[in-house]
C-alpha atoms as a PDB file:
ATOM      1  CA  UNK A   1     -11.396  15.471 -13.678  1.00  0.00           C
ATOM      2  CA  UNK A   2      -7.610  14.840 -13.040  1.00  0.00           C
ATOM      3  CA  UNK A   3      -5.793  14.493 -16.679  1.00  0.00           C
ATOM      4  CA  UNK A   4      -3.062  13.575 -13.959  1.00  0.00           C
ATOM      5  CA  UNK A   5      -4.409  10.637 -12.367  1.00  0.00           C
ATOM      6  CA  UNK A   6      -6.095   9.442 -15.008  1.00  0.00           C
ATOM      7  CA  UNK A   7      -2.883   9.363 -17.002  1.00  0.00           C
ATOM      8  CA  UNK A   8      -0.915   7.302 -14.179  1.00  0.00           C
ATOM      9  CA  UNK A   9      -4.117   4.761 -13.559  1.00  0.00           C
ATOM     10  CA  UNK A  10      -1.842   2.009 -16.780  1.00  0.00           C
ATOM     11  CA  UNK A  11       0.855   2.457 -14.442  1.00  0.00           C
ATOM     12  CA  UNK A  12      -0.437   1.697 -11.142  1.00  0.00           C
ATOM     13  CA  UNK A  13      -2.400  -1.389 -12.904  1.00  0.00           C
ATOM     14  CA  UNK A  14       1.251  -2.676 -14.716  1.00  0.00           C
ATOM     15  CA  UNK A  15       2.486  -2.549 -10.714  1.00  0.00           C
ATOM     16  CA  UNK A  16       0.019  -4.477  -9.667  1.00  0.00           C
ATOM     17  CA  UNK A  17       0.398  -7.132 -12.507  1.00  0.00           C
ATOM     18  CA  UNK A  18       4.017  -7.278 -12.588  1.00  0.00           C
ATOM     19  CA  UNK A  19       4.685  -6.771  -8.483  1.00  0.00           C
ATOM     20  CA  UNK A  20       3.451 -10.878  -7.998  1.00  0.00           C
ATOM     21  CA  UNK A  21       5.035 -13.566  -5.836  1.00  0.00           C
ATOM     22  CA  UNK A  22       5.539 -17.131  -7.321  1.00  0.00           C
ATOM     23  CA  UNK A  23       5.333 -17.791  -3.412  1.00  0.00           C
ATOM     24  CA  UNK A  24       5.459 -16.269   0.013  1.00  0.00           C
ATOM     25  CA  UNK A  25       5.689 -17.232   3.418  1.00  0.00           C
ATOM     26  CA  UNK A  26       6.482 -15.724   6.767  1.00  0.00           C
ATOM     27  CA  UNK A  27      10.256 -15.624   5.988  1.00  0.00           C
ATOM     28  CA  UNK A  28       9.309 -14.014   2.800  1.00  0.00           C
ATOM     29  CA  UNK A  29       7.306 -10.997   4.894  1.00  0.00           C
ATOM     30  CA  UNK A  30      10.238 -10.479   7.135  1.00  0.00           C
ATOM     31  CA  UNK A  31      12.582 -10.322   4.599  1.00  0.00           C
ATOM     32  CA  UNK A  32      10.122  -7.906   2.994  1.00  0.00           C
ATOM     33  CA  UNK A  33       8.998  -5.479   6.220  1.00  0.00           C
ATOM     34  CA  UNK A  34      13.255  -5.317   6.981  1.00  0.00           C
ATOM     35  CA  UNK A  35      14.047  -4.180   3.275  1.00  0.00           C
ATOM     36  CA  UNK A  36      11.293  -1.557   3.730  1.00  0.00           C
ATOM     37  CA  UNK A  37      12.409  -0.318   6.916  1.00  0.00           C
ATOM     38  CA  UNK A  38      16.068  -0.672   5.531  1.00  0.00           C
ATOM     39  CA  UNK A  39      15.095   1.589   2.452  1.00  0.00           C
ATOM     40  CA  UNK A  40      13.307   4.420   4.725  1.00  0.00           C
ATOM     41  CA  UNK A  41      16.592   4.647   6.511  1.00  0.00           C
ATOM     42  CA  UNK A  42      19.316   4.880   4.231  1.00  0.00           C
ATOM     43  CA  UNK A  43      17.213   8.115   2.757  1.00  0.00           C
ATOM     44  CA  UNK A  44      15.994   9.282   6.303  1.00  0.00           C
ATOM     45  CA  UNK A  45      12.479   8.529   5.829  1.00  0.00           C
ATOM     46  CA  UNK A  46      10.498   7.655   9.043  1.00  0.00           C
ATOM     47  CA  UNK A  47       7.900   4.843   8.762  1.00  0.00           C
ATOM     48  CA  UNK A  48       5.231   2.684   9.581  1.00  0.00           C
ATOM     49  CA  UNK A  49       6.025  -0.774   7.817  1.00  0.00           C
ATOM     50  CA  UNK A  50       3.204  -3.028   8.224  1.00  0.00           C
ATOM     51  CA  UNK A  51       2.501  -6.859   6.061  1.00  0.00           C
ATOM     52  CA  UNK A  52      -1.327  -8.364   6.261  1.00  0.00           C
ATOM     53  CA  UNK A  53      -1.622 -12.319   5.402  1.00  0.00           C
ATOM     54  CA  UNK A  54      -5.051 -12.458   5.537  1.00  0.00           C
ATOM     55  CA  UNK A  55      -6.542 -11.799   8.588  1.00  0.00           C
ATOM     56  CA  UNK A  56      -3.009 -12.144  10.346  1.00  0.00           C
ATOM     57  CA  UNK A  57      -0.364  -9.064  10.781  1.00  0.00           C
ATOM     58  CA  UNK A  58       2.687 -11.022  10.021  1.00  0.00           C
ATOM     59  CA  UNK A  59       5.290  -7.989  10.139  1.00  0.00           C
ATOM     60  CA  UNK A  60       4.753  -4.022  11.783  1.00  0.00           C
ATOM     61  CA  UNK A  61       7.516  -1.951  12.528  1.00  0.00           C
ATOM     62  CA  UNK A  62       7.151   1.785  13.715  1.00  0.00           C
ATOM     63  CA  UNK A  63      10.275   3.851  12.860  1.00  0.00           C
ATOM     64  CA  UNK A  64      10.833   6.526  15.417  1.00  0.00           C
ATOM     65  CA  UNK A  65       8.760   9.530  15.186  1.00  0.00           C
ATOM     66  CA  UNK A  66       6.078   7.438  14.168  1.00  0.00           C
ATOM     67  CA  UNK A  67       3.149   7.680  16.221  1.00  0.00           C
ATOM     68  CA  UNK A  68      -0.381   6.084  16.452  1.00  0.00           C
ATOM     69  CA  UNK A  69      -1.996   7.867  13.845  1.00  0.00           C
ATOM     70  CA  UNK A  70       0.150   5.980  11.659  1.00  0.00           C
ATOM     71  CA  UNK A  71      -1.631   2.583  12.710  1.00  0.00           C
ATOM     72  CA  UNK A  72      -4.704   4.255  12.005  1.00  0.00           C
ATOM     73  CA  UNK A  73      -3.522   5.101   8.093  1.00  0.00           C
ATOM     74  CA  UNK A  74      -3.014   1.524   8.113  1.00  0.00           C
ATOM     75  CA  UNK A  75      -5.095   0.344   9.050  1.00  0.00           C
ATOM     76  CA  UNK A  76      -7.627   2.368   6.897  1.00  0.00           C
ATOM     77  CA  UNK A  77      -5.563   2.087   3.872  1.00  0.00           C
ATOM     78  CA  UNK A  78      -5.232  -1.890   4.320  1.00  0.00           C
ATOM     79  CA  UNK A  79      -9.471  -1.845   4.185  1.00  0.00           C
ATOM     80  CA  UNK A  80      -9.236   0.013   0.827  1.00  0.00           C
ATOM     81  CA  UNK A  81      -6.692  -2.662  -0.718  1.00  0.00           C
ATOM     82  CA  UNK A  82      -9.008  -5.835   0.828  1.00  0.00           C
ATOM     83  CA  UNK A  83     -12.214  -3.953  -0.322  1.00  0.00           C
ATOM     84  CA  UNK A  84     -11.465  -3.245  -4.037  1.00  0.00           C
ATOM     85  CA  UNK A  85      -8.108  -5.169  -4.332  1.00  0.00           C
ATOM     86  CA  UNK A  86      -5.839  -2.525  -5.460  1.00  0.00           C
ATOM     87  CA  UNK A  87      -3.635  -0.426  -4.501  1.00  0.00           C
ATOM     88  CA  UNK A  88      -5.248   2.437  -2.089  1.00  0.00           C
ATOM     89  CA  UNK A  89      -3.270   4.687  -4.556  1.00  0.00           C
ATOM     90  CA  UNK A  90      -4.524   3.355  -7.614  1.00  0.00           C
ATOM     91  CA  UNK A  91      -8.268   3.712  -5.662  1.00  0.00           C
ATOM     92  CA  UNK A  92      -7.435   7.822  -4.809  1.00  0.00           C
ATOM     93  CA  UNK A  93      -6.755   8.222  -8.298  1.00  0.00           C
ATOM     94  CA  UNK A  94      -9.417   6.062  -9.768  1.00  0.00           C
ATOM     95  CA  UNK A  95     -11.671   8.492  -7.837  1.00  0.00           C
ATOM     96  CA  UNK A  96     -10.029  11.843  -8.857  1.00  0.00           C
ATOM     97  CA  UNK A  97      -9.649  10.922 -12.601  1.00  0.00           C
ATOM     98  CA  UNK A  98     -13.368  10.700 -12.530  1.00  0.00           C
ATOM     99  CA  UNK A  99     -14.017  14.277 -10.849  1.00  0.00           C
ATOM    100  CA  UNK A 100     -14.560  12.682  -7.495  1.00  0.00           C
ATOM    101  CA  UNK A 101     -13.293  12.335  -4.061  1.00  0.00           C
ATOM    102  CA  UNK A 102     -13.013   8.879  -2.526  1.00  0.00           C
ATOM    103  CA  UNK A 103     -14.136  10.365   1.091  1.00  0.00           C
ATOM    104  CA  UNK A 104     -17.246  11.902  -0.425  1.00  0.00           C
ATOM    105  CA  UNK A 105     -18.517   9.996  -3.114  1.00  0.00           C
ATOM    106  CA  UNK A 106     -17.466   6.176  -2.219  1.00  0.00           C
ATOM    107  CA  UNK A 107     -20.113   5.716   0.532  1.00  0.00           C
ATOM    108  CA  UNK A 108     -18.013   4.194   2.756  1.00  0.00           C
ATOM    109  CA  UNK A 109     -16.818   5.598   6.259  1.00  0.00           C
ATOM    110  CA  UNK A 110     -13.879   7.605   6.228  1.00  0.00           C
ATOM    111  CA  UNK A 111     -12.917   6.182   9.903  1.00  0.00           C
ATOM    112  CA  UNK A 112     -12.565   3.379   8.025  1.00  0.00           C
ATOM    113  CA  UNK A 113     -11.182   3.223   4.880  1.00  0.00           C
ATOM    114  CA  UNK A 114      -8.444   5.825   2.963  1.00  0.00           C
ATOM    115  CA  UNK A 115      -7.889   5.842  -0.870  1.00  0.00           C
ATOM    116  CA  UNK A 116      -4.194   7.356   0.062  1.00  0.00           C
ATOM    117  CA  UNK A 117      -1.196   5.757  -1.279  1.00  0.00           C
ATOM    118  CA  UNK A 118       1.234   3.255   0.762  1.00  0.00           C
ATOM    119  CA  UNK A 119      -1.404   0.333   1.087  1.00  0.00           C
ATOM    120  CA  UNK A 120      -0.148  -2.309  -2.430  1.00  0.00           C
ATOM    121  CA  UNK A 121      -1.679  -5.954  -2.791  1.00  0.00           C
ATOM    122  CA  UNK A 122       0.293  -8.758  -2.656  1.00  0.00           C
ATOM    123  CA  UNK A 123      -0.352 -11.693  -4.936  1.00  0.00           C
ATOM    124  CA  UNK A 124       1.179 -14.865  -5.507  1.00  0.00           C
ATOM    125  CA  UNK A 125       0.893 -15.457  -9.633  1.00  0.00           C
ATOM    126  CA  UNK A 126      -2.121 -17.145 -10.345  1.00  0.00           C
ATOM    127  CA  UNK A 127      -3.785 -17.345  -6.687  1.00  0.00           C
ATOM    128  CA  UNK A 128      -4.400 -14.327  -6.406  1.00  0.00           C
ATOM    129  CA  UNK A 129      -4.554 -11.572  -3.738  1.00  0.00           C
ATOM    130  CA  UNK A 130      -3.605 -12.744   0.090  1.00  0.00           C
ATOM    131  CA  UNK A 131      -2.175  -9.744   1.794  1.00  0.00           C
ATOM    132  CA  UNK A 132      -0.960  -6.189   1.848  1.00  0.00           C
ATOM    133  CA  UNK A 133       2.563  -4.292   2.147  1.00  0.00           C
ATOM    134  CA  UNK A 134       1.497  -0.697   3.776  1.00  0.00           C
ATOM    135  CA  UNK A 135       3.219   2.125   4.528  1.00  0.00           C
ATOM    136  CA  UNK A 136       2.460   4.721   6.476  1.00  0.00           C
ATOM    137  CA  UNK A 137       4.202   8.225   7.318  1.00  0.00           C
ATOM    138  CA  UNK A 138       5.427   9.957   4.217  1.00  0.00           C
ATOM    139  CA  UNK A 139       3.046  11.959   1.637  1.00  0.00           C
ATOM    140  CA  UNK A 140       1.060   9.602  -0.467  1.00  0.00           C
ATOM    141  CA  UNK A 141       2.757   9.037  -3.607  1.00  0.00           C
ATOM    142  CA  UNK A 142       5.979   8.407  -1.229  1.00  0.00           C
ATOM    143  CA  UNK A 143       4.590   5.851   0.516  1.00  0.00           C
ATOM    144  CA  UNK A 144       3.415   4.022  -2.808  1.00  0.00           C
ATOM    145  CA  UNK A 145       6.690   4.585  -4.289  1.00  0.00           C
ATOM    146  CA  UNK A 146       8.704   2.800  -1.100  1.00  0.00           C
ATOM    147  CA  UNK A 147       6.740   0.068  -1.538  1.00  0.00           C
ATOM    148  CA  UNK A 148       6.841  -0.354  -4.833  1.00  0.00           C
ATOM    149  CA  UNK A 149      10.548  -0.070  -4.663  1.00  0.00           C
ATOM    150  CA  UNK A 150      11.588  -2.410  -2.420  1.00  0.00           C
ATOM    151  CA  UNK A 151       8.562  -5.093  -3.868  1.00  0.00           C
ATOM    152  CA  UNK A 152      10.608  -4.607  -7.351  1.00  0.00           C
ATOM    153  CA  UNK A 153      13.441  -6.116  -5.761  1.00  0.00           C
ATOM    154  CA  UNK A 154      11.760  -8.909  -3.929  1.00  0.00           C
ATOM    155  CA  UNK A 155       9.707 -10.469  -6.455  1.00  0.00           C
END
């Protein structure tokens, strides 16, 4: 069991709470995929920036030295937040505080779904969950953190 994650699982939860839209539209997600990219940059961070509505990918950019693994972290991270509607860190953790491993012990695929940070739900206050922020291309926690960052300014 990780004293660790267990100890950061009230923290990724008061994210998720607090990190809420009172509304969002397609302006809103490019205005929210450019600060992202515009964060990576100024600290020389290379990046996948990708923003799910739904079903619909309304924002991806691919920093340079990016590469198609990348989309492939996205896309498997973005499963994890639409699955369980959390953060794919919070999931990772939820898993490790317990003694597990997400991969092993979740019975899902692994081709298909990764409890590794970067992939955060978006909600609009009192709706509900409609999309995901995910970034790709920096270790785990860095990912979640850019996100988080940049979402603390937006909301």
């Amino acid at each position: 069991m990780s004293q660790a994650d267990k100890d950061l699982l009230p923290e990724l939860l008061r994210q998720e709470d607090a990190l809420q839209f009172s509304r969002f539209s397609h302006a809103t997600a490019l205005d929210l995929g450019l600060a992202v990219v515009s964060a990576a940059q100024r600290v020389g961070q290379l990046v996948m920036v990708d923003i799910r509505w739904g079903d619909l990918q309304v924002f991806q950019h691919a920093m340079e030295g990016t590469t198609p693994d990348n989309a492939d972290w996205v896309r498997r991270k973005v499963n994890v937040v639409r699955r369980f509607a959390h953060s794919s860190f919070y999931m990772g953790a939820l898993y490790r505080s317990k003694g597990k491993d997400f991969e092993a012990d979740s019975g899902l695929d692994p081709r298909e779904y990764a409890a590794h940070g970067g992939a955060f739900p978006l909600r609009i206050r009192g709706a509900g969950l409609f999309g995901v922020l995910t970034v790709s291309g920096l270790p785990q926690a860095e990912d979640h953190a850019l996100a988080v960052a940049v979402l603390q300014t937006m909301v």
